[in-house]
PDB file of N, CA and C in Angstrom:
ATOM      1  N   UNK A   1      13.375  27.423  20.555  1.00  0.00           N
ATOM      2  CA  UNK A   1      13.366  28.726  19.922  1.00  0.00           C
ATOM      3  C   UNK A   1      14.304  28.688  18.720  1.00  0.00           C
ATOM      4  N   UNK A   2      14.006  29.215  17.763  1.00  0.00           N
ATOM      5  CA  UNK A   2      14.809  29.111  16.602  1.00  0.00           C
ATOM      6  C   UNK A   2      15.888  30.592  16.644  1.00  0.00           C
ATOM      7  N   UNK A   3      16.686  30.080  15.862  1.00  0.00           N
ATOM      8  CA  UNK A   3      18.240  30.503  15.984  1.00  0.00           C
ATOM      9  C   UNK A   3      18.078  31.358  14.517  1.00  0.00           C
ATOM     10  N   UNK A   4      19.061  32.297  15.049  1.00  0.00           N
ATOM     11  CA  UNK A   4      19.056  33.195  13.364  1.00  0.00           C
ATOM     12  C   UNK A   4      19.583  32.140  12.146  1.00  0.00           C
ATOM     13  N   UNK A   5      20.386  31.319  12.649  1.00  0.00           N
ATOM     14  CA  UNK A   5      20.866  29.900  11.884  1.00  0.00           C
ATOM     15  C   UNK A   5      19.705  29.790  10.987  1.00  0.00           C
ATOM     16  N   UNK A   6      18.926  28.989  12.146  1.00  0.00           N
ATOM     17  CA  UNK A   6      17.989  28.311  11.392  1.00  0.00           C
ATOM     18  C   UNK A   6      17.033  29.126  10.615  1.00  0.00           C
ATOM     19  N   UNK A   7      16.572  30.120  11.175  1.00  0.00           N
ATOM     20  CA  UNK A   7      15.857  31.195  10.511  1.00  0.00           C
ATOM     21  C   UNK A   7      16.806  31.516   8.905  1.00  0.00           C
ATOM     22  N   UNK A   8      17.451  31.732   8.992  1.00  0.00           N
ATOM     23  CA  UNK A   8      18.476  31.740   7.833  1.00  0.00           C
ATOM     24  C   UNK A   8      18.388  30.747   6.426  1.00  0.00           C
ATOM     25  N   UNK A   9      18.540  29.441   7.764  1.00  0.00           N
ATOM     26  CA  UNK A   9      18.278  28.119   6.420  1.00  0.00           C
ATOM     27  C   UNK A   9      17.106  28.073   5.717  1.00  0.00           C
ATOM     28  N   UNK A  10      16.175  28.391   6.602  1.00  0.00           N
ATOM     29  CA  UNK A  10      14.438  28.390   6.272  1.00  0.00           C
ATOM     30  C   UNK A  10      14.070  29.440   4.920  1.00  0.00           C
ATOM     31  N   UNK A  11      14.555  30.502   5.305  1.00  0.00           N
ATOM     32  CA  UNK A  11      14.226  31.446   4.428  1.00  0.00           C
ATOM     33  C   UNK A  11      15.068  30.991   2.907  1.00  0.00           C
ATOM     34  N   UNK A  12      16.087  30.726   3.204  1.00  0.00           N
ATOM     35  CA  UNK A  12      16.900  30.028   2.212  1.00  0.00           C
ATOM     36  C   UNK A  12      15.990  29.258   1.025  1.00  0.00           C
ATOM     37  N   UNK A  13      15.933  28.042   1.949  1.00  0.00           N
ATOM     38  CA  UNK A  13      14.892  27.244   1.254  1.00  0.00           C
ATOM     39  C   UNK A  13      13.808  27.712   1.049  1.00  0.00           C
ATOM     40  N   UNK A  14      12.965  28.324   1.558  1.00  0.00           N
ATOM     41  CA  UNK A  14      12.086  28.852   0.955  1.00  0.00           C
ATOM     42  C   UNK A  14      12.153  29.971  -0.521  1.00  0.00           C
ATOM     43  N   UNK A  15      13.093  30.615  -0.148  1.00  0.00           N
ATOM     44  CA  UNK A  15      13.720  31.483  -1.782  1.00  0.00           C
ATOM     45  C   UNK A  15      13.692  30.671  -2.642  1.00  0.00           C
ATOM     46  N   UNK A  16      14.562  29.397  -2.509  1.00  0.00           N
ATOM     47  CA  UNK A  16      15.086  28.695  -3.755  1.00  0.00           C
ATOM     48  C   UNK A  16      14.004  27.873  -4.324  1.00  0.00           C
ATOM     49  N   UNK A  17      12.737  27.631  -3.331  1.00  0.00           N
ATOM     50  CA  UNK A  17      11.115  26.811  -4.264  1.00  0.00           C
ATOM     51  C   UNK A  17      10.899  27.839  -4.437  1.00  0.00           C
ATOM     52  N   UNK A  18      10.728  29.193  -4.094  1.00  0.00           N
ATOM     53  CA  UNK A  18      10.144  30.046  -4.842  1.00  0.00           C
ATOM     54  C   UNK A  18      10.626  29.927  -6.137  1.00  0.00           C
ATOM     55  N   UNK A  19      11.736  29.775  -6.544  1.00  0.00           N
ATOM     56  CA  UNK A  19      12.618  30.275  -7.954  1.00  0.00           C
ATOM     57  C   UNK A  19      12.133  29.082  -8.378  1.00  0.00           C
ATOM     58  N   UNK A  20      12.165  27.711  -7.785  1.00  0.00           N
ATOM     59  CA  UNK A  20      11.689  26.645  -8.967  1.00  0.00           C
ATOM     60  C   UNK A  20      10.325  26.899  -9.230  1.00  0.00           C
ATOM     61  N   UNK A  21       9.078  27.422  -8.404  1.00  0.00           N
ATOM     62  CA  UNK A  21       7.883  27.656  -9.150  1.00  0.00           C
ATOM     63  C   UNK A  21       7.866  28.141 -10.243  1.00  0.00           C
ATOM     64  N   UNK A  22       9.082  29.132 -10.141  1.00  0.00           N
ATOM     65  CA  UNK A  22       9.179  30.728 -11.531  1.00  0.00           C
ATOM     66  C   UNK A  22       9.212  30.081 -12.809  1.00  0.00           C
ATOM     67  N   UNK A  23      10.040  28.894 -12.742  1.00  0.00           N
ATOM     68  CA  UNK A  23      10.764  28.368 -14.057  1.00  0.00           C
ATOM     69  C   UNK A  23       9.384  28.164 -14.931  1.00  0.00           C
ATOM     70  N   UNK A  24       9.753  28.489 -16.445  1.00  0.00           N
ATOM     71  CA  UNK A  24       8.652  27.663 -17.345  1.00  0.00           C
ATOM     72  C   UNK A  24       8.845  26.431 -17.470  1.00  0.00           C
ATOM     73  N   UNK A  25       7.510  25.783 -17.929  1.00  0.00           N
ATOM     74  CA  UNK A  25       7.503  24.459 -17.598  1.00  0.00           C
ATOM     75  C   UNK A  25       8.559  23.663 -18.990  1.00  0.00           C
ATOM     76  N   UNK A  26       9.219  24.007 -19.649  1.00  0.00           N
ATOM     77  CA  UNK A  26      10.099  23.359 -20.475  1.00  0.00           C
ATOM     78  C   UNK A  26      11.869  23.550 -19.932  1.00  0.00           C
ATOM     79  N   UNK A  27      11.713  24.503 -18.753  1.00  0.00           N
ATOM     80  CA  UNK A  27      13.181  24.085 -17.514  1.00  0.00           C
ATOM     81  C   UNK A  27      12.821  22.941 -16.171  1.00  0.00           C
ATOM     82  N   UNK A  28      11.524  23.328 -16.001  1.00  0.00           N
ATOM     83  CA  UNK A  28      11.216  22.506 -14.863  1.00  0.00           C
ATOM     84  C   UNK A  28      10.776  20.875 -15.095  1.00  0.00           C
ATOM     85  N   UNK A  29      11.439  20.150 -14.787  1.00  0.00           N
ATOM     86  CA  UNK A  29      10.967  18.648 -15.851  1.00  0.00           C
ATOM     87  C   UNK A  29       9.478  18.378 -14.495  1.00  0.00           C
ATOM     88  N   UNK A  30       8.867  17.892 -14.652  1.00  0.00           N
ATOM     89  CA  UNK A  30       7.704  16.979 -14.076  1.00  0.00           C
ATOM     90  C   UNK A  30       7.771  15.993 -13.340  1.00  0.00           C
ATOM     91  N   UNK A  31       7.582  15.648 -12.715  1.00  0.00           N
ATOM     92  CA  UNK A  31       7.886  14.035 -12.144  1.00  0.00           C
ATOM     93  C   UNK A  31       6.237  13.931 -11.552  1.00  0.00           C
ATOM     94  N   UNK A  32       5.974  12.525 -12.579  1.00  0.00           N
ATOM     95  CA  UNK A  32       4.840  12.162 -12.143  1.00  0.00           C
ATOM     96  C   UNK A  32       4.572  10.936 -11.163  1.00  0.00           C
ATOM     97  N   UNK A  33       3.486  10.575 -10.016  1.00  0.00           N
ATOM     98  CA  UNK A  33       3.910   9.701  -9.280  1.00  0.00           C
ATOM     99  C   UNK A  33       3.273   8.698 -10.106  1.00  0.00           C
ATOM    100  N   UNK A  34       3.771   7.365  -9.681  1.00  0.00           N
ATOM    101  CA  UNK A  34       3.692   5.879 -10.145  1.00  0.00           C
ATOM    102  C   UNK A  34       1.834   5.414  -9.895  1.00  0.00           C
ATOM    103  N   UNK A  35       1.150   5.430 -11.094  1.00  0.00           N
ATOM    104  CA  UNK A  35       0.189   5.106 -11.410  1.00  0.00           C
ATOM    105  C   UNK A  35      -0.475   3.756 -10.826  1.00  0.00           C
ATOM    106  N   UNK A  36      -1.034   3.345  -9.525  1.00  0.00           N
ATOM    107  CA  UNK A  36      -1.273   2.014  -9.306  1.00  0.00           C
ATOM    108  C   UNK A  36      -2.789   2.169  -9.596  1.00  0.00           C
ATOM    109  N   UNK A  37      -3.285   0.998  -9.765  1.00  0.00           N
ATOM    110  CA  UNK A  37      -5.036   0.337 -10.155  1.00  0.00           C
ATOM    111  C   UNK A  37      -5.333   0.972  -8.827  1.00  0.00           C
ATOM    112  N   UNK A  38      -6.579   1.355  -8.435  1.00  0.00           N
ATOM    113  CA  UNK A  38      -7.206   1.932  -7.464  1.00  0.00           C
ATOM    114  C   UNK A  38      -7.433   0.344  -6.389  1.00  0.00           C
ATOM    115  N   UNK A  39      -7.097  -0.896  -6.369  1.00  0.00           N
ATOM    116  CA  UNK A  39      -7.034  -2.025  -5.818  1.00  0.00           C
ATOM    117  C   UNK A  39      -5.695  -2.045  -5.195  1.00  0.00           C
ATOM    118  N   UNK A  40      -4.653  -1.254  -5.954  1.00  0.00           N
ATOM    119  CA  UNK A  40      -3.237  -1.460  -5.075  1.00  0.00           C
ATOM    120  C   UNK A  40      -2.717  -0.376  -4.806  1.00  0.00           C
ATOM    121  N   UNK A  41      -3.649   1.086  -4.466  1.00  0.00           N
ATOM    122  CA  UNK A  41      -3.689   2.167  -3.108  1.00  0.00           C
ATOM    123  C   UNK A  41      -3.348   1.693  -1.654  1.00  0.00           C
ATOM    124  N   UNK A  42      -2.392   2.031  -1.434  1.00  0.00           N
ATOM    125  CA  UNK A  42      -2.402   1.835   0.021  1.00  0.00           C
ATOM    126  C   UNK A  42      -2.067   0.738   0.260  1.00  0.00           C
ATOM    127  N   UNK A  43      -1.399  -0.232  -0.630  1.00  0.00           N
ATOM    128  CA  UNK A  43      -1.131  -1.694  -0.357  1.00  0.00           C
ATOM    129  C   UNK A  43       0.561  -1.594  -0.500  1.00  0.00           C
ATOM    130  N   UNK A  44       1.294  -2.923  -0.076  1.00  0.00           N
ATOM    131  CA  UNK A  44       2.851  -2.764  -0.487  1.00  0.00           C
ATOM    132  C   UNK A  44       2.476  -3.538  -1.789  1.00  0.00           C
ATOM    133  N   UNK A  45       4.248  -3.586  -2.191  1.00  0.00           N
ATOM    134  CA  UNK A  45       4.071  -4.382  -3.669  1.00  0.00           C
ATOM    135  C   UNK A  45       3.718  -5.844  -3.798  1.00  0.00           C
ATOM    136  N   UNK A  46       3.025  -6.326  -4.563  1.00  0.00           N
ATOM    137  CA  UNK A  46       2.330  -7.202  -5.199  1.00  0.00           C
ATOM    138  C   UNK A  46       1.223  -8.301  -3.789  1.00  0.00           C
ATOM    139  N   UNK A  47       0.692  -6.275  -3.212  1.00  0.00           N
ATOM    140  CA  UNK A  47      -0.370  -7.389  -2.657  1.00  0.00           C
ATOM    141  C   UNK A  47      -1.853  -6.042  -3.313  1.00  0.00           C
ATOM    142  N   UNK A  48      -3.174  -6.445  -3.288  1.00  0.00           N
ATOM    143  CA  UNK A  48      -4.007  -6.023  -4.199  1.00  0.00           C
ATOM    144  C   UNK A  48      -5.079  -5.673  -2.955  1.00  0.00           C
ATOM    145  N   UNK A  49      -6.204  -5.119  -3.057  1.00  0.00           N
ATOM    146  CA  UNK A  49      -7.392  -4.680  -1.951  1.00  0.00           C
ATOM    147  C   UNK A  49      -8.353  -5.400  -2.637  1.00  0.00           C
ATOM    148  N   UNK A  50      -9.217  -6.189  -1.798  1.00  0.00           N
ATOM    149  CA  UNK A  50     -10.541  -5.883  -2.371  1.00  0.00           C
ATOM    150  C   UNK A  50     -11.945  -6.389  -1.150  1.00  0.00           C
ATOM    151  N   UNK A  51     -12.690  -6.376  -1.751  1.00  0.00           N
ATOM    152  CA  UNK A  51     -14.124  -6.609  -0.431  1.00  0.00           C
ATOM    153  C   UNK A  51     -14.619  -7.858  -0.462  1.00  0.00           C
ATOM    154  N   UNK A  52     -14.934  -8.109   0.619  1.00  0.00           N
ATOM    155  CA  UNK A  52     -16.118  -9.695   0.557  1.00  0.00           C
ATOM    156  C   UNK A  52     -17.126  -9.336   1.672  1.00  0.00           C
ATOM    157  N   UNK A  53     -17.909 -10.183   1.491  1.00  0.00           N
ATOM    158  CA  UNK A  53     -19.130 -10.245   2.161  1.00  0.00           C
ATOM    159  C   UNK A  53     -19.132 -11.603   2.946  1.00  0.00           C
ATOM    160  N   UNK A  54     -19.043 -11.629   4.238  1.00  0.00           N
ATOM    161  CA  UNK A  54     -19.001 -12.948   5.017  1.00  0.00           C
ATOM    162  C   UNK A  54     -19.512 -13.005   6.076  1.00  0.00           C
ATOM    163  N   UNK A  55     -19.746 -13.852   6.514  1.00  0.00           N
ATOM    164  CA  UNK A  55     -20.714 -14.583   7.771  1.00  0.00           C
ATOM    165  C   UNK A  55     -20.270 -13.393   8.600  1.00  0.00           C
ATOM    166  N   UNK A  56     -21.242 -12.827   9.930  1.00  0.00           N
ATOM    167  CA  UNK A  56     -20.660 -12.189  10.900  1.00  0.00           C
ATOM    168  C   UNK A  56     -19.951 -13.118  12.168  1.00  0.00           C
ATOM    169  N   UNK A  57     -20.481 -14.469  11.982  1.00  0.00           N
ATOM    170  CA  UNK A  57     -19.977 -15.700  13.313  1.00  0.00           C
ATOM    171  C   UNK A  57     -18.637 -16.240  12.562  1.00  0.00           C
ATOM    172  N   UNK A  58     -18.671 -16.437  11.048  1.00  0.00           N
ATOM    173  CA  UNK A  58     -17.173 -16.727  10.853  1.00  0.00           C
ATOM    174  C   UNK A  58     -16.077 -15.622  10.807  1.00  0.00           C
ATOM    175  N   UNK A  59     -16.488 -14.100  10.638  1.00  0.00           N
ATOM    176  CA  UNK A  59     -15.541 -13.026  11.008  1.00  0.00           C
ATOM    177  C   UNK A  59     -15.147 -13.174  12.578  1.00  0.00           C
ATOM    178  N   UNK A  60     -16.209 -13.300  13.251  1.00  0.00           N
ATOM    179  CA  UNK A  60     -15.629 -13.188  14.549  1.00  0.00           C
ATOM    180  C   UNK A  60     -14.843 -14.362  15.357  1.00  0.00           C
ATOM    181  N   UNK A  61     -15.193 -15.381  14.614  1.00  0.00           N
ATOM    182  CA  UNK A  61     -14.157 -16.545  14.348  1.00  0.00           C
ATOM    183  C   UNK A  61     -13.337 -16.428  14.180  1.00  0.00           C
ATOM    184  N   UNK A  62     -12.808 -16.021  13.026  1.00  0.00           N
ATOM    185  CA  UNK A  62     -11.267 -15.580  12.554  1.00  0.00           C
ATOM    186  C   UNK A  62     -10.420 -14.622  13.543  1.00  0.00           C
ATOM    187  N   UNK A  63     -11.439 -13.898  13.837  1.00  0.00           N
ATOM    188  CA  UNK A  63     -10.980 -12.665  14.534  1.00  0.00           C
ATOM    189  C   UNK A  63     -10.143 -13.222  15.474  1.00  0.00           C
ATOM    190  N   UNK A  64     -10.801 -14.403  16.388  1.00  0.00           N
ATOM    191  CA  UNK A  64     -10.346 -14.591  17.807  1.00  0.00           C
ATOM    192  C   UNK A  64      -9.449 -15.375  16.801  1.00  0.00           C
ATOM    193  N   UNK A  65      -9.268 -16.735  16.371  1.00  0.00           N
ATOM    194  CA  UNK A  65      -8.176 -17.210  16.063  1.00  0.00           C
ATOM    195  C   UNK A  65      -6.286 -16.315  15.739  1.00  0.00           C
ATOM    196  N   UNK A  66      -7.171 -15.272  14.907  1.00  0.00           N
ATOM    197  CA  UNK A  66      -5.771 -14.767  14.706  1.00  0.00           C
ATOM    198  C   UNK A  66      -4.979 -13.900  15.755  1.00  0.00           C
ATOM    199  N   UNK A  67      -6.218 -13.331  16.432  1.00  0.00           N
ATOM    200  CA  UNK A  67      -6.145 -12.516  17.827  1.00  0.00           C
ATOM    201  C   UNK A  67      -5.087 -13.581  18.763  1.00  0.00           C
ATOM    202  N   UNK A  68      -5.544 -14.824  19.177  1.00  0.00           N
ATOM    203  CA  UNK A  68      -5.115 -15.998  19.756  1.00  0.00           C
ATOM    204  C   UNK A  68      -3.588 -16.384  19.289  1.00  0.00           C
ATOM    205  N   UNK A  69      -3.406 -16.570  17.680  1.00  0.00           N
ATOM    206  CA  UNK A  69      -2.052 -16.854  17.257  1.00  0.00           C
ATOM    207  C   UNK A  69      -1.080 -15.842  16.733  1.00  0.00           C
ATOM    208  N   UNK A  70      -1.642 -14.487  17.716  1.00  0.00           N
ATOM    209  CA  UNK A  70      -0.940 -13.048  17.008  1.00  0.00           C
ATOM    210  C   UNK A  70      -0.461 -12.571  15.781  1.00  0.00           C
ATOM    211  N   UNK A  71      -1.304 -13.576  15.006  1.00  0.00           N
ATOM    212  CA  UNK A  71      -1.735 -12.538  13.565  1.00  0.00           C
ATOM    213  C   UNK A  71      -2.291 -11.536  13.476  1.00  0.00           C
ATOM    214  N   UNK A  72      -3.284 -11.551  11.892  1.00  0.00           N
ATOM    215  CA  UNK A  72      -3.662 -10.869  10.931  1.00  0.00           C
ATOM    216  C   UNK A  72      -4.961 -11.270  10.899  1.00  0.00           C
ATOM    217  N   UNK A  73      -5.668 -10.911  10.493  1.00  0.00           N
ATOM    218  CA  UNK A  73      -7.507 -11.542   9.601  1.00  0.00           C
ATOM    219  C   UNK A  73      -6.467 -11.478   8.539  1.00  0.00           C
ATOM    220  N   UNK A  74      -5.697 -10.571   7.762  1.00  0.00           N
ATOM    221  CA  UNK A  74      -5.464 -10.403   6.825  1.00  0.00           C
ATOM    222  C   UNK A  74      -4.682 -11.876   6.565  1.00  0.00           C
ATOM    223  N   UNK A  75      -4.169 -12.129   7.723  1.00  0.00           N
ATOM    224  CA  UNK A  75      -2.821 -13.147   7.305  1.00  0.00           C
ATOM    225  C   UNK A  75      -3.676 -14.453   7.403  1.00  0.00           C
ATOM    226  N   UNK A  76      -4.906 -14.469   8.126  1.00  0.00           N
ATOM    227  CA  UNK A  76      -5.901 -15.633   8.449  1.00  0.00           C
ATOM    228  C   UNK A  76      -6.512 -16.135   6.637  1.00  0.00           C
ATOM    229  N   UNK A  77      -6.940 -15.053   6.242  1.00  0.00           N
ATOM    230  CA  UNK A  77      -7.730 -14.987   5.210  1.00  0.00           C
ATOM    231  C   UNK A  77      -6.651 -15.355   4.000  1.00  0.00           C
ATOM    232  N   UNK A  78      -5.381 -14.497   3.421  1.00  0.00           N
ATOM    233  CA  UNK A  78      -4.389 -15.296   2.939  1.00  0.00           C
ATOM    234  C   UNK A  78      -3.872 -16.721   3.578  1.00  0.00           C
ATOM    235  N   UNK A  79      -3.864 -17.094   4.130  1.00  0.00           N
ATOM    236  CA  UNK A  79      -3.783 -18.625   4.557  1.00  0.00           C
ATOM    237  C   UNK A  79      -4.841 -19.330   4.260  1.00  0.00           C
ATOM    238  N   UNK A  80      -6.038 -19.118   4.285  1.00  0.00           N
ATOM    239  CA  UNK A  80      -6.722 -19.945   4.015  1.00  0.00           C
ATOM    240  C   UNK A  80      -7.029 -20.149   2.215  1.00  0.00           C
ATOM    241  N   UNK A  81      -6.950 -19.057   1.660  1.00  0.00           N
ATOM    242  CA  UNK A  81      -7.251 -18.839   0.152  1.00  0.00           C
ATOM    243  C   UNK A  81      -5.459 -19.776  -0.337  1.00  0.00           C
ATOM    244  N   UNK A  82      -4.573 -18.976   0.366  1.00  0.00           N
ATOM    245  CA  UNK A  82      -3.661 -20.340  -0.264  1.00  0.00           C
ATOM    246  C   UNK A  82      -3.723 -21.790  -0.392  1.00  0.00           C
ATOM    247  N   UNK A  83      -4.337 -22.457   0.703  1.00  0.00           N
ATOM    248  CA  UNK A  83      -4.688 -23.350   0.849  1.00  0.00           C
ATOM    249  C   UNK A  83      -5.858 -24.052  -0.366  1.00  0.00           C
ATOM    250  N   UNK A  84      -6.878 -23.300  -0.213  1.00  0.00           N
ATOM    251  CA  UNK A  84      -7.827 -23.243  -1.544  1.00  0.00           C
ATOM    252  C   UNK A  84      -6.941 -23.534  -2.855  1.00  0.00           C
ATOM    253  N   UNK A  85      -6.528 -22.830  -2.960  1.00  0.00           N
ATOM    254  CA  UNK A  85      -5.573 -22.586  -4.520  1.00  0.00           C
ATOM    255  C   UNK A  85      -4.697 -23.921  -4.598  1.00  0.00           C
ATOM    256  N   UNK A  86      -3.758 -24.387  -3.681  1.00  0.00           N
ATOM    257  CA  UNK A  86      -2.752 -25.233  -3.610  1.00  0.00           C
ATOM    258  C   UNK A  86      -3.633 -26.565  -4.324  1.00  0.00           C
ATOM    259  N   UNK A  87      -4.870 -26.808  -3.005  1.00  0.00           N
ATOM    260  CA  UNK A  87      -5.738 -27.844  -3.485  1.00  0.00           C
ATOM    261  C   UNK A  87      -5.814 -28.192  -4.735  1.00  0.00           C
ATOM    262  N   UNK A  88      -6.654 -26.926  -5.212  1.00  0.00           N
ATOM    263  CA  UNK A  88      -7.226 -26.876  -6.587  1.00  0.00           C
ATOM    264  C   UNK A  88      -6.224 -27.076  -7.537  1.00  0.00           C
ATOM    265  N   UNK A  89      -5.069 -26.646  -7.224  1.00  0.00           N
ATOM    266  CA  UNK A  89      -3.944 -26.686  -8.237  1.00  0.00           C
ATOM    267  C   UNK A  89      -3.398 -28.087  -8.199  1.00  0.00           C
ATOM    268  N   UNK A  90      -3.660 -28.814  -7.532  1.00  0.00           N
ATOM    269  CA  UNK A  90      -2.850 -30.459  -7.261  1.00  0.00           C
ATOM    270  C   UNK A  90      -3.588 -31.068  -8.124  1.00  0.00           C
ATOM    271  N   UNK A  91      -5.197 -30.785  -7.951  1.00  0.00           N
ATOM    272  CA  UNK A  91      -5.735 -31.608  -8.649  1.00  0.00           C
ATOM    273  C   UNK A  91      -6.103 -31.043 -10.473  1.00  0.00           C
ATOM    274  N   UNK A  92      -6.049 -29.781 -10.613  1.00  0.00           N
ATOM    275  CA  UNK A  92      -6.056 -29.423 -12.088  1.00  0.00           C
ATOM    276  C   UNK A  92      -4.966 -28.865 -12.644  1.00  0.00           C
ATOM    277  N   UNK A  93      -3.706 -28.804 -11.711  1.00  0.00           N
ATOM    278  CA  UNK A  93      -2.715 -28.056 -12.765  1.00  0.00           C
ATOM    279  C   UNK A  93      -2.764 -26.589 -12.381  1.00  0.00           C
ATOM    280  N   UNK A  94      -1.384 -25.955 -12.165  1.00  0.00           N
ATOM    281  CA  UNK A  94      -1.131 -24.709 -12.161  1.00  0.00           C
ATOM    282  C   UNK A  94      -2.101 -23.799 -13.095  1.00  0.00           C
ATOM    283  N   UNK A  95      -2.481 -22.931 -12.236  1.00  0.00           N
ATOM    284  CA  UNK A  95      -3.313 -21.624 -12.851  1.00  0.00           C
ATOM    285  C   UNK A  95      -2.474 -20.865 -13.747  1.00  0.00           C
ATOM    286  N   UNK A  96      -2.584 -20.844 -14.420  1.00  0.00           N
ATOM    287  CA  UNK A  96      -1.881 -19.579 -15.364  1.00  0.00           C
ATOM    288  C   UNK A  96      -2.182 -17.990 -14.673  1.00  0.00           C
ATOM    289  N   UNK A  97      -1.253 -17.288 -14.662  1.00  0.00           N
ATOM    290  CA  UNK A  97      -1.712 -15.693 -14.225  1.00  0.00           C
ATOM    291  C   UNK A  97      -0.707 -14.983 -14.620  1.00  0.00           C
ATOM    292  N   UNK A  98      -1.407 -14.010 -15.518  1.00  0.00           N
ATOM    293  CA  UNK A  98      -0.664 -13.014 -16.439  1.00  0.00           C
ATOM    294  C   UNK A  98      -0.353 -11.572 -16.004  1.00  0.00           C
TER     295      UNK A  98
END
């Protein structure tokens, strides 16, 4: 049950956003949120989203493997594309990426 306290604080705060709505917009500064590519929604930093299309017997492959070594698909699928890359890179030289 709430306490005249708290009832108190509430209303409080609530007064004082009222008063920041009031302000014109040359007292009230803006704060806009941080613009990411619609690929790095919902991701942490410097990892990216995107889709593939793959076997349904090698998804469910992966599945159990990572299920088995208490991973990820996610962490299955980055492991294996590193691997890809490392290869490729031994034999032609670091990728450039800008």
């Amino acid at each position: 049950m709430a306490t005249k306290k708290n009832t108190d604080i509430l209303l409080g705060t609530l007064i004082s956003k009222k008063k920041e709505f009031g302000k014109k917009a040359e007292e009230a500064p803006i704060e806009t949120p941080e613009v990411r590519p619609s690929t790095e929604n919902g991701c942490k930093a410097g990892e990216a989203r995107t889709t593939v299309i793959l076997n349904k017997e090698l998804v469910k492959k992966v599945k159990y493997i990572a299920l088995a070594e208490g991973s990820s698909i996610k962490d299955k699928v980055t492991e294996g594309l590193t691997t890809i890359v490392k290869q490729w890179e031994n034999l032609n030289g670091e990728i450039p990426i800008k």
